[in-house]
C-alpha atoms as a PDB file:
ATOM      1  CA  UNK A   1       0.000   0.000   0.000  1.00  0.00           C
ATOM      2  CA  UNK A   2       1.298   3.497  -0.782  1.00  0.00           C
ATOM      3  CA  UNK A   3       1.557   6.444   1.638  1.00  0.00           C
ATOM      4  CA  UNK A   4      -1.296   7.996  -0.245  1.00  0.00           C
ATOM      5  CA  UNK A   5      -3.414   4.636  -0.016  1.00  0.00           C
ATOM      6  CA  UNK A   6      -2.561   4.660   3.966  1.00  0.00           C
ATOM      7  CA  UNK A   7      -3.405   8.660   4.670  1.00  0.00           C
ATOM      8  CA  UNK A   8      -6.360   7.848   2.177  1.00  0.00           C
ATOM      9  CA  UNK A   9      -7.653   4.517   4.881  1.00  0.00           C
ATOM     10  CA  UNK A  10      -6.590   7.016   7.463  1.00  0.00           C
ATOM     11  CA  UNK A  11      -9.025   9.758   6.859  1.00  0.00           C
ATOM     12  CA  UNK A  12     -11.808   7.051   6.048  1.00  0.00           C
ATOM     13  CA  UNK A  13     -11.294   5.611   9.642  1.00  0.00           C
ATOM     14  CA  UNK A  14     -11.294   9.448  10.807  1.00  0.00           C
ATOM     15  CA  UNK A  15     -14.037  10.277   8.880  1.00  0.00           C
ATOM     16  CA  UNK A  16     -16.218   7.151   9.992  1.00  0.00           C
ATOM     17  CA  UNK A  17     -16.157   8.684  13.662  1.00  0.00           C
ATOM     18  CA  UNK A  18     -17.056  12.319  12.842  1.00  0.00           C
ATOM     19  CA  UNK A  19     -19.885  11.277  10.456  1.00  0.00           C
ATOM     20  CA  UNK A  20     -21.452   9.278  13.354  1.00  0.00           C
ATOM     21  CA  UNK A  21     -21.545  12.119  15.603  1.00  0.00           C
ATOM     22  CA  UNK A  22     -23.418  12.472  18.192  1.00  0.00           C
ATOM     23  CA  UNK A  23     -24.011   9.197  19.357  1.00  0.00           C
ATOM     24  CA  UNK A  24     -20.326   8.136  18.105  1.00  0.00           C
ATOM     25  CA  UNK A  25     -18.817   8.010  21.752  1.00  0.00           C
ATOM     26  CA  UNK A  26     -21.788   6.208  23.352  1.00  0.00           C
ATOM     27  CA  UNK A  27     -21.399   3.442  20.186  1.00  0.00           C
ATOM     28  CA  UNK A  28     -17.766   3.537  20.244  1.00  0.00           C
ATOM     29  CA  UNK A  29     -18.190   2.781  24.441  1.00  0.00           C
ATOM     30  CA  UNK A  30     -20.084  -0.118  23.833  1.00  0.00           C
ATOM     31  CA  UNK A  31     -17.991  -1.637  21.266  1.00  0.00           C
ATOM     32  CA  UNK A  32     -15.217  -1.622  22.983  1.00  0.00           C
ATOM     33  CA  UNK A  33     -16.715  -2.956  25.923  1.00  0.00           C
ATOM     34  CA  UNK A  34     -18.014  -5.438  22.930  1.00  0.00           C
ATOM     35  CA  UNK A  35     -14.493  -6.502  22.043  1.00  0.00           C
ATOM     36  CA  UNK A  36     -13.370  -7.091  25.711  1.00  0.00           C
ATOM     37  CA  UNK A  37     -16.208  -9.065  26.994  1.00  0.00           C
ATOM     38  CA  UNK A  38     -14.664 -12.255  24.998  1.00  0.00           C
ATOM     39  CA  UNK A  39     -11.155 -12.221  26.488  1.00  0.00           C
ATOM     40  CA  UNK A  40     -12.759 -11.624  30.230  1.00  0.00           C
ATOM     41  CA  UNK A  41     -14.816 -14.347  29.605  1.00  0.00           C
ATOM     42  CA  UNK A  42     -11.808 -16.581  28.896  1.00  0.00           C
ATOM     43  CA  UNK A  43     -10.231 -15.382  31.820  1.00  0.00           C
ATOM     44  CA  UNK A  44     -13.103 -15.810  34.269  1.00  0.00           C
ATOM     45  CA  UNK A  45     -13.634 -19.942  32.581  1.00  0.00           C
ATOM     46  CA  UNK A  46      -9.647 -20.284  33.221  1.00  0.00           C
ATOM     47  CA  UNK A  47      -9.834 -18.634  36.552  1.00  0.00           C
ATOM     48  CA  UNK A  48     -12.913 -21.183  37.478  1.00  0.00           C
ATOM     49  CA  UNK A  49     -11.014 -24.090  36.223  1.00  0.00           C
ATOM     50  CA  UNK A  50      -8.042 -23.062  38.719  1.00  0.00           C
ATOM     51  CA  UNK A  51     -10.376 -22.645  41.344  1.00  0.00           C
ATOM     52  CA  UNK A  52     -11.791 -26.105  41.032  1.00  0.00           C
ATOM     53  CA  UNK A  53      -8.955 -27.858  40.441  1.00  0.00           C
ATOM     54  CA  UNK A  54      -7.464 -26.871  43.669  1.00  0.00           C
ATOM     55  CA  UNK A  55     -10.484 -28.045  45.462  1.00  0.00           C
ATOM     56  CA  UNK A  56     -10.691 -31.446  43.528  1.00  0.00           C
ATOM     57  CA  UNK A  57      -6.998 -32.256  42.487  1.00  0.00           C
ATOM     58  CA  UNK A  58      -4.691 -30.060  43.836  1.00  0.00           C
ATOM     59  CA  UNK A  59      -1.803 -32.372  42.919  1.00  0.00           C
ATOM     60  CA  UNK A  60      -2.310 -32.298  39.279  1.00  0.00           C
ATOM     61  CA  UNK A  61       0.368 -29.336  39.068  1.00  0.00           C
ATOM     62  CA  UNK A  62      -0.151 -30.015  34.415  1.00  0.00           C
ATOM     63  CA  UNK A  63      -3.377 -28.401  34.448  1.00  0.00           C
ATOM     64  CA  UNK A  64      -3.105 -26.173  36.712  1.00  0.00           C
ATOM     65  CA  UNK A  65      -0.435 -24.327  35.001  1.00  0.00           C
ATOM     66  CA  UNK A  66      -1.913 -24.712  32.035  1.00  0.00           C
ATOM     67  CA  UNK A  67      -5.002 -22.777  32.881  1.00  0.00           C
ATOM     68  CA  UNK A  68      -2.479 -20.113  34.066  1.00  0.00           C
ATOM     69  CA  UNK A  69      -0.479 -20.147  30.801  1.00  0.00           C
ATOM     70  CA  UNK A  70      -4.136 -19.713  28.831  1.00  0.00           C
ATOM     71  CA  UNK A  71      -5.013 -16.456  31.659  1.00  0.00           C
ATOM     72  CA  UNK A  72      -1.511 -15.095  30.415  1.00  0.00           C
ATOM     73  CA  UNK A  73      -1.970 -15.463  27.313  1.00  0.00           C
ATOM     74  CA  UNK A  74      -5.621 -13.700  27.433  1.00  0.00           C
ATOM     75  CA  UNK A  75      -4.384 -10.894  29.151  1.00  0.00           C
ATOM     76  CA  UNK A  76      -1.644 -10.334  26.854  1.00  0.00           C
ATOM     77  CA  UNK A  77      -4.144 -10.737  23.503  1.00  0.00           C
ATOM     78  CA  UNK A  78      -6.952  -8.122  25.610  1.00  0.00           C
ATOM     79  CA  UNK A  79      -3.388  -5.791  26.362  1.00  0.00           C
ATOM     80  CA  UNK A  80      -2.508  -5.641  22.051  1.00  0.00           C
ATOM     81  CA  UNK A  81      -6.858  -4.940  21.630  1.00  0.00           C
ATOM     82  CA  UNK A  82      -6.153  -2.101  24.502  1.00  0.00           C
ATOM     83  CA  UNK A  83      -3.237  -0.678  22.448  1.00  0.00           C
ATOM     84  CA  UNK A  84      -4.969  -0.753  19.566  1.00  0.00           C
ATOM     85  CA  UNK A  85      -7.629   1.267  20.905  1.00  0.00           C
ATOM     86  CA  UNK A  86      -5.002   3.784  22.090  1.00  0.00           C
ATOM     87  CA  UNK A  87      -3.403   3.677  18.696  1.00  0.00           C
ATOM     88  CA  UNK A  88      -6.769   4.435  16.955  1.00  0.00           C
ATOM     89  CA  UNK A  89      -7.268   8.018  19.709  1.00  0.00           C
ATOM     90  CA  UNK A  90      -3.998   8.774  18.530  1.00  0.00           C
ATOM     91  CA  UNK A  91      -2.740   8.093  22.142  1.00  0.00           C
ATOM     92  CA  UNK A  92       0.182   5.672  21.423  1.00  0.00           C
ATOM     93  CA  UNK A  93       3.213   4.944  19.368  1.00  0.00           C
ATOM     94  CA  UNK A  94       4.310   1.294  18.476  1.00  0.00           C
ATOM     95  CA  UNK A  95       7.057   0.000  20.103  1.00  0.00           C
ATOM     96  CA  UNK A  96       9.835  -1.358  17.750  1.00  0.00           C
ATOM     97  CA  UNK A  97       9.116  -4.371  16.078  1.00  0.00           C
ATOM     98  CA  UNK A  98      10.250  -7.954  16.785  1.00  0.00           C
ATOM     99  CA  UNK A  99      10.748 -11.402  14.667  1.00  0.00           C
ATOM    100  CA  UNK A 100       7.943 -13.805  14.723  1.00  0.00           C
ATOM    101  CA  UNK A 101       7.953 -17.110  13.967  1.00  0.00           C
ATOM    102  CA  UNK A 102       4.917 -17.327  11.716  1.00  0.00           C
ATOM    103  CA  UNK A 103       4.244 -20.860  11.345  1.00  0.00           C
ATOM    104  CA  UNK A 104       3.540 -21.686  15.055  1.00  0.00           C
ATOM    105  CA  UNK A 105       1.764 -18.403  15.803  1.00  0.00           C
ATOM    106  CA  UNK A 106      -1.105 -19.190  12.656  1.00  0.00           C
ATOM    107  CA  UNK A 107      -1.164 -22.894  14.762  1.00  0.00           C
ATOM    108  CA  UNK A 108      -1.844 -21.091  17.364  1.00  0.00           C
ATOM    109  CA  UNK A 109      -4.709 -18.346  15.757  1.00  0.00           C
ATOM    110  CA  UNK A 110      -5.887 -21.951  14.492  1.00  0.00           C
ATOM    111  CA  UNK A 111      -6.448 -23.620  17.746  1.00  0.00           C
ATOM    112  CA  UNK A 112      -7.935 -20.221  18.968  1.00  0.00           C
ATOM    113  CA  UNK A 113     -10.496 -20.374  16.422  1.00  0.00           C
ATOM    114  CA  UNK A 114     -10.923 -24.580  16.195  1.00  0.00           C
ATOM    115  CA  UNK A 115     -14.097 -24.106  18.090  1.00  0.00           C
ATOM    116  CA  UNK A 116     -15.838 -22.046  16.441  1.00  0.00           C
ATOM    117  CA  UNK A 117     -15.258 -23.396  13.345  1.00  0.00           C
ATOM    118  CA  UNK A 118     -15.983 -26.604  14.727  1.00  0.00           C
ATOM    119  CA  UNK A 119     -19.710 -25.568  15.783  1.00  0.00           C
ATOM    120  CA  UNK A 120     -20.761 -24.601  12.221  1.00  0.00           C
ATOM    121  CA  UNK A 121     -18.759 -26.921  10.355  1.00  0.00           C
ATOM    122  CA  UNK A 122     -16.477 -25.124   8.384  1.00  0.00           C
ATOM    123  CA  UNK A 123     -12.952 -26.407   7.504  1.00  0.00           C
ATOM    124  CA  UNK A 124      -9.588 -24.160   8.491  1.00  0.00           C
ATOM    125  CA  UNK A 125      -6.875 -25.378   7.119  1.00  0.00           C
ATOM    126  CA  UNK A 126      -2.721 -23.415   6.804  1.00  0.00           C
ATOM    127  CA  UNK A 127      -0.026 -23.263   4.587  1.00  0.00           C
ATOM    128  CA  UNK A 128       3.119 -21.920   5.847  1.00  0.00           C
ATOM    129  CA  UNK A 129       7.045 -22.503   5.271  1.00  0.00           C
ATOM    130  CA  UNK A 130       8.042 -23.361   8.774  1.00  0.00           C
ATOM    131  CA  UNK A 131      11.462 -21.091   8.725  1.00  0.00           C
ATOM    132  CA  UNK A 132       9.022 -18.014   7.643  1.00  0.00           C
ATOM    133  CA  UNK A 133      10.146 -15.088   9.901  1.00  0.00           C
ATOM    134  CA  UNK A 134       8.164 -11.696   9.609  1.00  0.00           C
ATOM    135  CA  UNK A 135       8.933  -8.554  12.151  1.00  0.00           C
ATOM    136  CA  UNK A 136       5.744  -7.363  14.462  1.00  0.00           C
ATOM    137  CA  UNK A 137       4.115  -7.889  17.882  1.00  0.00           C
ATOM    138  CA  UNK A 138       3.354 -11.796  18.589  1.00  0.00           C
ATOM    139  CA  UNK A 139      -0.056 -11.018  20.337  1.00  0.00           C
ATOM    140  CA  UNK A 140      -1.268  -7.843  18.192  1.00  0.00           C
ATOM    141  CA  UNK A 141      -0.974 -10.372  15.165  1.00  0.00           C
ATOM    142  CA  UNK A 142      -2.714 -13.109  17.244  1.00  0.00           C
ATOM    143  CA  UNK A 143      -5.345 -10.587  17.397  1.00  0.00           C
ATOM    144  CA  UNK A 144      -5.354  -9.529  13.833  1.00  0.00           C
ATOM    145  CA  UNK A 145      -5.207 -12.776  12.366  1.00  0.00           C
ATOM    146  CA  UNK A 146      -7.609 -14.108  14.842  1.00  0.00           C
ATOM    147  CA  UNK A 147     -10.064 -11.996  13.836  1.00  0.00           C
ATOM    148  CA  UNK A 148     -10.330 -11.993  10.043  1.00  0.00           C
ATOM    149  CA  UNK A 149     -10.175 -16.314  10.581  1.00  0.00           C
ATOM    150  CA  UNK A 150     -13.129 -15.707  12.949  1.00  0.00           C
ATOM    151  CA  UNK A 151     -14.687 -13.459  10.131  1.00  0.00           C
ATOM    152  CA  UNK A 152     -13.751 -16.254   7.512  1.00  0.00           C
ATOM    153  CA  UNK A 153     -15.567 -18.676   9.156  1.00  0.00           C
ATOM    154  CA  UNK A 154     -18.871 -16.890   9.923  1.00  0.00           C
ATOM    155  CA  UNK A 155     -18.642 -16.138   6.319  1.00  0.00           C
ATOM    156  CA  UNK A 156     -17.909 -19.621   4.766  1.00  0.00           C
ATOM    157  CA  UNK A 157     -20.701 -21.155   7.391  1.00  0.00           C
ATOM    158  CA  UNK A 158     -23.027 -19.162   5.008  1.00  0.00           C
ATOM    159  CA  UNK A 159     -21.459 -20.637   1.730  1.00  0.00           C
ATOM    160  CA  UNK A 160     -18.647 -23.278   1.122  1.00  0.00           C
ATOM    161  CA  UNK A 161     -17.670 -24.668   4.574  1.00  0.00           C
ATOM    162  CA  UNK A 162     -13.830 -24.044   3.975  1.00  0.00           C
ATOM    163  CA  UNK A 163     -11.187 -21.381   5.011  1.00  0.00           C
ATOM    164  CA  UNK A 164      -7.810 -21.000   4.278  1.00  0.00           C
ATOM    165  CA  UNK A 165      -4.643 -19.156   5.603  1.00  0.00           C
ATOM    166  CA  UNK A 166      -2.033 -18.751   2.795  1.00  0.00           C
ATOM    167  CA  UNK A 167       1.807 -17.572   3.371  1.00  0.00           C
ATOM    168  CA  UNK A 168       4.543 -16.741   0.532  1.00  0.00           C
ATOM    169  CA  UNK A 169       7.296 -15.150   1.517  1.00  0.00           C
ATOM    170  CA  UNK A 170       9.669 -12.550  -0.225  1.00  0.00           C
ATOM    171  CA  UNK A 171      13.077 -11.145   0.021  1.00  0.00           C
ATOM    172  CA  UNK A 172      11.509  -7.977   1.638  1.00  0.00           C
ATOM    173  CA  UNK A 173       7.639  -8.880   2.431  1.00  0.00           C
ATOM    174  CA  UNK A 174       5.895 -11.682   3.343  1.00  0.00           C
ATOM    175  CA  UNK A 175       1.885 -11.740   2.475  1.00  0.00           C
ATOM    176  CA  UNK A 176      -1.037 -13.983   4.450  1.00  0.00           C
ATOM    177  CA  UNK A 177      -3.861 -14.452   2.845  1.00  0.00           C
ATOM    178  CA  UNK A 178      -7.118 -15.320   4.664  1.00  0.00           C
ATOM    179  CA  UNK A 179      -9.646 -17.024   2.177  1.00  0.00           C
ATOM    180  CA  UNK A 180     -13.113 -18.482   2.409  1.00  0.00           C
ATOM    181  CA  UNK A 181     -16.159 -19.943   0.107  1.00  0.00           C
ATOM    182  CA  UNK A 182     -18.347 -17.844   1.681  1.00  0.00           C
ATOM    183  CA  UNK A 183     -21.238 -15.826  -0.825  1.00  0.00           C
ATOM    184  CA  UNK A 184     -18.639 -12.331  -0.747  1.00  0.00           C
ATOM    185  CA  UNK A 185     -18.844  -8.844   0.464  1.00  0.00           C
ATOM    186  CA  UNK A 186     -21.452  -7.371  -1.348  1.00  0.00           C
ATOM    187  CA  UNK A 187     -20.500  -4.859  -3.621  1.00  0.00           C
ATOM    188  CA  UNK A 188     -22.224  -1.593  -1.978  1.00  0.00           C
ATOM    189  CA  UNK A 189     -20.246  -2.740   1.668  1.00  0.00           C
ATOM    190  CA  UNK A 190     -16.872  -3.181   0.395  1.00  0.00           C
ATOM    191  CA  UNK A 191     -15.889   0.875   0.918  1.00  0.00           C
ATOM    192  CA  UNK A 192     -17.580   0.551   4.283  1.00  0.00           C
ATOM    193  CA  UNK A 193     -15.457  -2.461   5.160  1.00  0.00           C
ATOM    194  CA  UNK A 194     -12.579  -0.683   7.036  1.00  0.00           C
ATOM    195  CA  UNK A 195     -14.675   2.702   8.437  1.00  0.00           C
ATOM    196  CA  UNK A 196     -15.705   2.267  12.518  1.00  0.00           C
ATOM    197  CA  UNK A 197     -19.165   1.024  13.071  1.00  0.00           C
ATOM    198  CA  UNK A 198     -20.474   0.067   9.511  1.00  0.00           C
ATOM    199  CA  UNK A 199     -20.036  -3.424   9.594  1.00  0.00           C
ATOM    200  CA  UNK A 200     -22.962  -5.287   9.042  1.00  0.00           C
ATOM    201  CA  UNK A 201     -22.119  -7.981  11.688  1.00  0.00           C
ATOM    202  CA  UNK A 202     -23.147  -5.196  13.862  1.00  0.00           C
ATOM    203  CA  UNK A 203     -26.708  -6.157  13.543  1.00  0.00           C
ATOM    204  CA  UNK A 204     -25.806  -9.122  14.830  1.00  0.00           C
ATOM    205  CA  UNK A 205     -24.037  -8.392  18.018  1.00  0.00           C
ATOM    206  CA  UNK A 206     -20.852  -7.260  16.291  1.00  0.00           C
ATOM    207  CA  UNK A 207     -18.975  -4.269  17.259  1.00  0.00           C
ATOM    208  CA  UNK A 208     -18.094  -2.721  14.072  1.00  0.00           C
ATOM    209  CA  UNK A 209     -14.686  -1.860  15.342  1.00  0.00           C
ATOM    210  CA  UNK A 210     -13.267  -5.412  14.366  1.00  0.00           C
ATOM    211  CA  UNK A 211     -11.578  -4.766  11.218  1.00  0.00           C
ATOM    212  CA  UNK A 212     -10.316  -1.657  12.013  1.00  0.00           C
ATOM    213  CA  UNK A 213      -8.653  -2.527  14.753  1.00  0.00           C
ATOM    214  CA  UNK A 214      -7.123  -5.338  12.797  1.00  0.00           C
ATOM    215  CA  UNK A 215      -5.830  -3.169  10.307  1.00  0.00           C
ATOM    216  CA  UNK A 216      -4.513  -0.432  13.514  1.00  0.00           C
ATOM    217  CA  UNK A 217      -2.722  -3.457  14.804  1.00  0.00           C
ATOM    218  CA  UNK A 218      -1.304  -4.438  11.266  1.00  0.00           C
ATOM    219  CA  UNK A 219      -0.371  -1.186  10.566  1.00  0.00           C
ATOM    220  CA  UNK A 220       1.255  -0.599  13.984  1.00  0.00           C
ATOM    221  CA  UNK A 221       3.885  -3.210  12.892  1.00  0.00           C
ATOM    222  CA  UNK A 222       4.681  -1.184   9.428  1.00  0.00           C
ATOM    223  CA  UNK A 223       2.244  -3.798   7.503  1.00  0.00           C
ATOM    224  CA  UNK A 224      -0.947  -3.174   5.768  1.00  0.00           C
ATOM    225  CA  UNK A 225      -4.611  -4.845   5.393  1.00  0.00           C
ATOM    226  CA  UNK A 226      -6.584  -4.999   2.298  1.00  0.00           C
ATOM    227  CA  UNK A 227      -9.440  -6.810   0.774  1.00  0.00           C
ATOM    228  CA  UNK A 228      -9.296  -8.635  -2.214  1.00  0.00           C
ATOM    229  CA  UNK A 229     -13.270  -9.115  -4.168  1.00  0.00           C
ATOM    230  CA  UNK A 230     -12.960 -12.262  -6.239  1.00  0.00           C
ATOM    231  CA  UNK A 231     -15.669 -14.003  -8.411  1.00  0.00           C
ATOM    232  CA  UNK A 232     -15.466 -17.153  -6.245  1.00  0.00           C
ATOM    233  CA  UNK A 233     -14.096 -16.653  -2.713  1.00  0.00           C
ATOM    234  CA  UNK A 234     -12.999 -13.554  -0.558  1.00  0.00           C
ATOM    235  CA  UNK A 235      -9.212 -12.835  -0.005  1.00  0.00           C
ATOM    236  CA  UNK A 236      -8.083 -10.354   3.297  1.00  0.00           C
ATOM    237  CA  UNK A 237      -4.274  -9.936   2.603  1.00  0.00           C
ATOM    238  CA  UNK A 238      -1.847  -9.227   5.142  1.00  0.00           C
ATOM    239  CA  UNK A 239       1.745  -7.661   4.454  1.00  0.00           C
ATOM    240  CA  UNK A 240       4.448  -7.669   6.688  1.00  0.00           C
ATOM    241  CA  UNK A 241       8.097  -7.121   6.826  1.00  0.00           C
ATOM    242  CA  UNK A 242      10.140 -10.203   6.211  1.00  0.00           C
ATOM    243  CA  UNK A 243      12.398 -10.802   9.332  1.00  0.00           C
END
């Protein structure tokens, strides 16, 4: 993407808030408190597992770490949605970037999703070059990647029951692709896709703010987001630096 192609997405994202003045801080409150209610939740089941574990097994020292690793790992995935946030007030800078291991992290945006694709019966399935190294921030990518799976899957649950997460790597940039069968944007959405609050999903239970905190998050790490329209599936393409 160009620097006229980013200012451009930036004024759109700007422009989404003003226009939907002057109810826009009373929606933008509640989507936010949208977007954290799923890692609390997370952290309350893991916190209840602890709890009973102690008072059932205290000896089985496995799973109670485990549910600790899963409430650290929450907290740092709600910590990258909180700077994202701050990022989109134009209250924070990113901190320098750092290499990722790709392959294991889509594993792990994988398992975070294999529920829910699980319940409507859609297929996820990754290609990646295990030595693929890209420079970013481990859990803002989580996040980014976790959502447009999650958005892959609601979408391919309405159309063919598949999604895919495609690497190729460059010298200088490495690209993920997140595909699905799903029926497509429709046409008259696609300029809406990236602007706060217009997202359809809204209407049901959405917070509108999903893939534009995605794309804050993406861009944070000197990356971009973009959507690709095709006759037969629908591409969202992440670029990154290639570590």
């Amino acid at each position: 993407m160009s620097e006229s192609q980013a200012g451009g997405a930036r004024r759109r994202v700007e422009s989404g808030f003003r226009e939907r003045a002057p109810d826009a801080a009373s929606v933008f409150v509640g989507s936010v408190a949208h977007e954290l209610v799923g890692p609390l939740q997370e952290i309350s089941l893991h916190a209840d597992r602890i709890v009973r574990g102690l008072a059932t097994n205290p000896s089985d020292v496995a799973s109670l770490a485990a549910a600790t690793h899963a409430i650290s790992r929450v907290a740092r995935r709600a910590g990258a949605l909180l700077h994202a946030l701050r990022a989109l007030a134009g209250e924070e800078e990113p901190g320098p970037p750092r290499v990722i291991a790709l392959a294991p992290l889509i594993d792990e945006v994988l398992e975070l999703t294999r529920a829910r694709a699980r319940a409507v019966g859609v297929i996820v399935a990754a290609r990646c070059p295990s030595e693929c190294h890209v420079l970013g921030h481990h859990e803002e990518l989580v996040h980014a990647l976790r959502n447009l799976v999650e958005n892959a899957i609601d979408a391919a649950a309405g159309g063919r029951p598949w999604a895919h997460v495609r690497v190729d790597v460059a010298r200088e940039l490495t690209c993920i692709r997140v595909v699905d069968g799903g029926l497509g944007v429709p046409r008259a959405q696609i300029d809406d896709l990236f602007v706060p609050f217009a997202s359809t999903k809204r209407r049901e239970g959405g917070s509108g703010l999903g893939l534009v905190i995605a794309r804050t998050l993406v861009e944070r790490m000197g990356g971009w987001l973009t959507f690709k329209r095709g006759e037969a599936r629908t591409t969202f393409e992440v670029g990154l630096p290639t570590a």
